[in-house]
C-alpha atoms as a PDB file:
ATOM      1  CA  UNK A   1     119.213 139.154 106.119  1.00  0.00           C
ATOM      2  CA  UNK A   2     118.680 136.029 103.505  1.00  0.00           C
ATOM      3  CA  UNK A   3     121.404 134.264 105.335  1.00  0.00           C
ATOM      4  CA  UNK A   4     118.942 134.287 108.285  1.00  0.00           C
ATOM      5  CA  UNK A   5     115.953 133.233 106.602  1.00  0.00           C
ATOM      6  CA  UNK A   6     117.703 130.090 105.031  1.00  0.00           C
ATOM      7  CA  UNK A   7     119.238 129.138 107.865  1.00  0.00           C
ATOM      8  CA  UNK A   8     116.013 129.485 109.538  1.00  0.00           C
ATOM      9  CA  UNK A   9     114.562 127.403 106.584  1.00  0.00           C
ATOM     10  CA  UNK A  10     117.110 124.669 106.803  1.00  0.00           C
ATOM     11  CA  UNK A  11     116.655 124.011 110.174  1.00  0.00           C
ATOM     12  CA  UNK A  12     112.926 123.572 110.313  1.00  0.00           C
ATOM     13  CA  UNK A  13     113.243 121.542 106.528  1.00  0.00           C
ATOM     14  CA  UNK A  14     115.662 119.072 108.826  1.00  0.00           C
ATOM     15  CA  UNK A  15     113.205 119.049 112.026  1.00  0.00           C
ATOM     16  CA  UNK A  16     110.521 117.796 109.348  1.00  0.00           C
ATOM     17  CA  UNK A  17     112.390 115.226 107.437  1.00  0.00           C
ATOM     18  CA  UNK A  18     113.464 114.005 110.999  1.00  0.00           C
ATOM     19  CA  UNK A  19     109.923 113.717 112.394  1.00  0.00           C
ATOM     20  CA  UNK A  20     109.085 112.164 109.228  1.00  0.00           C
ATOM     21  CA  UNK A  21     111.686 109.503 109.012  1.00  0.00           C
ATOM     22  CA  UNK A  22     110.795 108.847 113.012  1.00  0.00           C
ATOM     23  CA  UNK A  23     107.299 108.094 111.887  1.00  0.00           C
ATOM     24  CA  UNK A  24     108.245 106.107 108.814  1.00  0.00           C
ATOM     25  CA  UNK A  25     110.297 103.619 111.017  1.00  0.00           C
ATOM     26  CA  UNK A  26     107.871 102.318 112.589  1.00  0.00           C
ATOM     27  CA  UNK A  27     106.972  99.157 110.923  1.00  0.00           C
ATOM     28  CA  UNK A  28     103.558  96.818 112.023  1.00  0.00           C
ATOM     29  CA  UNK A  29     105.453  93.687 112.136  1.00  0.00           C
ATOM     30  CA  UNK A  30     103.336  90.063 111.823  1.00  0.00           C
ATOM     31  CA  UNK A  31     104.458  86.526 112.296  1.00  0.00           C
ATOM     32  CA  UNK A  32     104.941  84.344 109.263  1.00  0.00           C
ATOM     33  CA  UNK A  33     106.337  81.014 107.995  1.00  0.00           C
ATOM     34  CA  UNK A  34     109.278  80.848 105.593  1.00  0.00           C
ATOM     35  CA  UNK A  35     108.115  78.385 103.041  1.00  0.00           C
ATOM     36  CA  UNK A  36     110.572  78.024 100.183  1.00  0.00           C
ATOM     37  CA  UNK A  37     114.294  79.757  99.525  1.00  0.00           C
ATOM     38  CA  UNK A  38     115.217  79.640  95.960  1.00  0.00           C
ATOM     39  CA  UNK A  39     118.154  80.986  94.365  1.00  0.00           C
ATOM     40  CA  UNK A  40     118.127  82.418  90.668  1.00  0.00           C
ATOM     41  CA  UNK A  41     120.893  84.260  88.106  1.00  0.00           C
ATOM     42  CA  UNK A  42     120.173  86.156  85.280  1.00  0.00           C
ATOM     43  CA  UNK A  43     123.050  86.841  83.243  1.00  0.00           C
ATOM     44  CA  UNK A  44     123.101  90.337  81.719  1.00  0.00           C
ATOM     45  CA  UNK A  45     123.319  91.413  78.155  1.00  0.00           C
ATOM     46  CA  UNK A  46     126.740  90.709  76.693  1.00  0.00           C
ATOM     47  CA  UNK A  47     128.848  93.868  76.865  1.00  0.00           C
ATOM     48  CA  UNK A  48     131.139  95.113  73.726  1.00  0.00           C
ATOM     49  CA  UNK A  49     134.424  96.031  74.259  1.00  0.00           C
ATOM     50  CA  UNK A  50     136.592  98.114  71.710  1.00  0.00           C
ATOM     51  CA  UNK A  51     140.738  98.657  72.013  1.00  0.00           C
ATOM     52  CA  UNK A  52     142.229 100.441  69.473  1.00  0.00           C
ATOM     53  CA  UNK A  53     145.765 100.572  68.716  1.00  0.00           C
ATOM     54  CA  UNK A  54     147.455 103.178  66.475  1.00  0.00           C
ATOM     55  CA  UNK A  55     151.054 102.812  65.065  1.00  0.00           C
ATOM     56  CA  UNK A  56     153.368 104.923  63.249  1.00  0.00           C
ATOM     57  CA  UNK A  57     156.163 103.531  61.053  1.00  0.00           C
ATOM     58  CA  UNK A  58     159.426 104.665  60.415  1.00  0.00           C
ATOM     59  CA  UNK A  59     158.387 106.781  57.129  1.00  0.00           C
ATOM     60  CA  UNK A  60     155.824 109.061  59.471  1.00  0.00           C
ATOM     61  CA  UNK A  61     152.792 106.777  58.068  1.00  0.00           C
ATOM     62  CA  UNK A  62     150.215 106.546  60.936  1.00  0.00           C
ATOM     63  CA  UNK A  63     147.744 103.238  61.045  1.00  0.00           C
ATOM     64  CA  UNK A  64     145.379 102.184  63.310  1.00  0.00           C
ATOM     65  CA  UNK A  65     143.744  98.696  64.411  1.00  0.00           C
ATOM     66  CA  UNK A  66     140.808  98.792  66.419  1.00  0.00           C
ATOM     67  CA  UNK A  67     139.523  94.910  67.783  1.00  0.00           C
ATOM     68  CA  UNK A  68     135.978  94.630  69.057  1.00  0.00           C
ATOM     69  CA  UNK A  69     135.173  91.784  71.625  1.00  0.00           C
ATOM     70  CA  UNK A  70     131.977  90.406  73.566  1.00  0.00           C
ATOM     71  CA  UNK A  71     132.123  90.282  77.210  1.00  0.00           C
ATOM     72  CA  UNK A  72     130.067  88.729  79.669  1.00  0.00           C
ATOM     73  CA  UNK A  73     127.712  91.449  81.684  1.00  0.00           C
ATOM     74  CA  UNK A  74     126.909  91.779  85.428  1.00  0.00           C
ATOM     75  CA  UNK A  75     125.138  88.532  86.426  1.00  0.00           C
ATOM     76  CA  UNK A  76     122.342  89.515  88.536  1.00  0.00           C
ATOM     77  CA  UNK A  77     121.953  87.081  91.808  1.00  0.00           C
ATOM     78  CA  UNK A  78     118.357  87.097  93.418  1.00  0.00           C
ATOM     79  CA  UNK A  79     117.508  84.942  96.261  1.00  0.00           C
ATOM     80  CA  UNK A  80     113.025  84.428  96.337  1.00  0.00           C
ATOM     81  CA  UNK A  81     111.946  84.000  99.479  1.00  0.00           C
ATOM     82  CA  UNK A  82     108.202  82.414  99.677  1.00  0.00           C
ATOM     83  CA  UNK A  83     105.801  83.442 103.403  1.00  0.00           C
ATOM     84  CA  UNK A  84     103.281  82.943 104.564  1.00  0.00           C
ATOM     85  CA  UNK A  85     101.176  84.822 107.532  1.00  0.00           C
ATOM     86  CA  UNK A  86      97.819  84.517 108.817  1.00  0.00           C
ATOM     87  CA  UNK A  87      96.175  86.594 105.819  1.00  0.00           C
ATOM     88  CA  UNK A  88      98.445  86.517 102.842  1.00  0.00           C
ATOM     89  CA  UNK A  89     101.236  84.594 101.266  1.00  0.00           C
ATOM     90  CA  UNK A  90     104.113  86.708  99.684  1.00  0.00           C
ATOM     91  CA  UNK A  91     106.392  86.112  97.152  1.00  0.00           C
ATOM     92  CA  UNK A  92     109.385  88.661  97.932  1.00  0.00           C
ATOM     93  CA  UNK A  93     113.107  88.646  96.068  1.00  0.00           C
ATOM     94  CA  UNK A  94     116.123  90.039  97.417  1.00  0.00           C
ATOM     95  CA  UNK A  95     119.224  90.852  94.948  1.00  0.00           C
ATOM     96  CA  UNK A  96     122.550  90.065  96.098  1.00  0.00           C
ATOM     97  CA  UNK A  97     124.767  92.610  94.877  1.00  0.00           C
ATOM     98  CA  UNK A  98     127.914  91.932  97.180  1.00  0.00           C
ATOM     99  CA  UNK A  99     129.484  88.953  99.043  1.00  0.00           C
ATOM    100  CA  UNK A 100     128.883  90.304 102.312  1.00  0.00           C
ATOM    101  CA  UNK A 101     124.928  91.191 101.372  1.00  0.00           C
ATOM    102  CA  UNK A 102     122.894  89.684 104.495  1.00  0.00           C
ATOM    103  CA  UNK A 103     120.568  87.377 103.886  1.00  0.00           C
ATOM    104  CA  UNK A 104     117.528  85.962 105.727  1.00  0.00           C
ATOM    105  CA  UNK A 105     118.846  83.352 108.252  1.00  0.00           C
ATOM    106  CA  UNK A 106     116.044  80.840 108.529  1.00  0.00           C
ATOM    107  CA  UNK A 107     115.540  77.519 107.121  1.00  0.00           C
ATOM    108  CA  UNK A 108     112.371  76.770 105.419  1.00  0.00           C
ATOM    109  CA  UNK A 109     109.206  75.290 107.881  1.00  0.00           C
ATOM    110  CA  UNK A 110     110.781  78.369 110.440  1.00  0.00           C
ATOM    111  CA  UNK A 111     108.656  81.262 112.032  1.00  0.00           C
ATOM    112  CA  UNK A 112     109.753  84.683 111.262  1.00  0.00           C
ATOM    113  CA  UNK A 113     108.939  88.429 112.057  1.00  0.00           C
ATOM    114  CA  UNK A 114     107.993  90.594 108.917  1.00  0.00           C
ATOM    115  CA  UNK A 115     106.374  93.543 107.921  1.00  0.00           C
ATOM    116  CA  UNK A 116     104.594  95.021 104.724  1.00  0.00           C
ATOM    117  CA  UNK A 117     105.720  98.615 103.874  1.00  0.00           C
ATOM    118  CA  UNK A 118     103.936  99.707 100.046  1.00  0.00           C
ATOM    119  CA  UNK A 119     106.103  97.653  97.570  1.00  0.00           C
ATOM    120  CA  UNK A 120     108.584  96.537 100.153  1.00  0.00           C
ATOM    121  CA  UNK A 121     108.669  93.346 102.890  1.00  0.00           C
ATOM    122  CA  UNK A 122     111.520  93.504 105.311  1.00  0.00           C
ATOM    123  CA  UNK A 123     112.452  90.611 107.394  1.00  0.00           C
ATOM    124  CA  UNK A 124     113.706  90.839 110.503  1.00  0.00           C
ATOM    125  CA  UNK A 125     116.151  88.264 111.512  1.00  0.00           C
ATOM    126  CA  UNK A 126     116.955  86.688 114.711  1.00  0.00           C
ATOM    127  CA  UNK A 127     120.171  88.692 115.258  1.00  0.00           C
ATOM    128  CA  UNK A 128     118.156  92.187 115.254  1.00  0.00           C
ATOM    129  CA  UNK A 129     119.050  92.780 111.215  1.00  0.00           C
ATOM    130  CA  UNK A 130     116.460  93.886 109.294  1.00  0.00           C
ATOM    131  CA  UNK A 131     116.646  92.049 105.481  1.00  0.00           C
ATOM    132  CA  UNK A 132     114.411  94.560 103.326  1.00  0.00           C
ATOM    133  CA  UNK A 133     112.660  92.839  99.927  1.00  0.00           C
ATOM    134  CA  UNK A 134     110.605  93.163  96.810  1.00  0.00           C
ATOM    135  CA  UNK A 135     106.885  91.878  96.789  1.00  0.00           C
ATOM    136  CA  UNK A 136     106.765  90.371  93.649  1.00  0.00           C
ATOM    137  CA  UNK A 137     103.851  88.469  94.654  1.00  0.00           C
ATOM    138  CA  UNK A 138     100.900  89.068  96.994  1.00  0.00           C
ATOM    139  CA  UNK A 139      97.950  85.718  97.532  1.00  0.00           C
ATOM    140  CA  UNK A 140      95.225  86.610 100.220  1.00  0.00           C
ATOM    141  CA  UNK A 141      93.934  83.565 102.876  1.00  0.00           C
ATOM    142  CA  UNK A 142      89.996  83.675 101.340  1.00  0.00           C
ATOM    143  CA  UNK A 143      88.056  81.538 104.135  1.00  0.00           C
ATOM    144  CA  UNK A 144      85.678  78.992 101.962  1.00  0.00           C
ATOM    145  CA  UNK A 145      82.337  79.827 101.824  1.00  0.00           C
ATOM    146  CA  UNK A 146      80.311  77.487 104.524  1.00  0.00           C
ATOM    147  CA  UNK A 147      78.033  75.412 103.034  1.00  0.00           C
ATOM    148  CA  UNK A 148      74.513  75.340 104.694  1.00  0.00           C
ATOM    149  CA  UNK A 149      72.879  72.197 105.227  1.00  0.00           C
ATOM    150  CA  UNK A 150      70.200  71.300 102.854  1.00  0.00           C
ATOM    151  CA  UNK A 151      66.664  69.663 103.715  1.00  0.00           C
END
């Protein structure tokens, strides 16, 4: 009988997740201008490394060496990507963890399609790929206040 009730249970948990990852595909894309690409590294901490070698000699004695060296870390690659659309500029960063990441494919002064998704701004590029980045950055477009003419 609990066999039933968790298949039963399984199927209607996967029914919701899939009506909920439906809805959370759709994204409101906007036009925007690409403004600035800037690439940055950040080397990580150095890493410690320790190799110890034991050795026994012919009398049975045991002794051991151990040699510690510093390593370089991970470098961390980030490529900032600066837009601007009609109400806000954005300041998004995108880490490159592989060679074969894919990257926006737009030269600066281009229009693009993007959309704003909580913490996230994906970019859509030209060949259908959708680049998703960090907002580390948000400016609103404030219209100046009109002056009114004085007497």
């Amino acid at each position: 009988m609990s066999r039933k009730y968790f298949a039963a249970a399984f199927l209607i948990s996967w029914f919701l997740l899939g009506a909920v990852h439906l809805n959370a595909g759709e994204k409101k894309w906007q036009t925007g201008t690409l403004l600035s690409v800037e690439h940055r590294e950040q080397p990580a901490e150095m890493t410690k490394r320790e190799r110890t070698e034991t050795s026994t000699d012919s009398n049975g004695n045991t002794s051991s060496t151990t040699t510690t060296t510093l390593a370089p870390g991970y470098v961390h690659q980030w490529i900032y990507y600066t837009i601007s659309t009609e109400k806000s500029d954005y300041v998004v960063r995108q880490e490159i963890n592989f060679p074969w990441t894919k990257t926006v494919k737009a030269e600066t002064g281009d229009t693009i399609q993007c959309a704003v998704d909580g913490k996230k701004l994906y970019i859509k590029n030209p060949d259908g790929n959708t680049i998703k980045t960090d907002i580390m950055k948000t400016t609103a477009h404030i219209a100046a206040p009109s002056q009114s003419p004085q007497n």
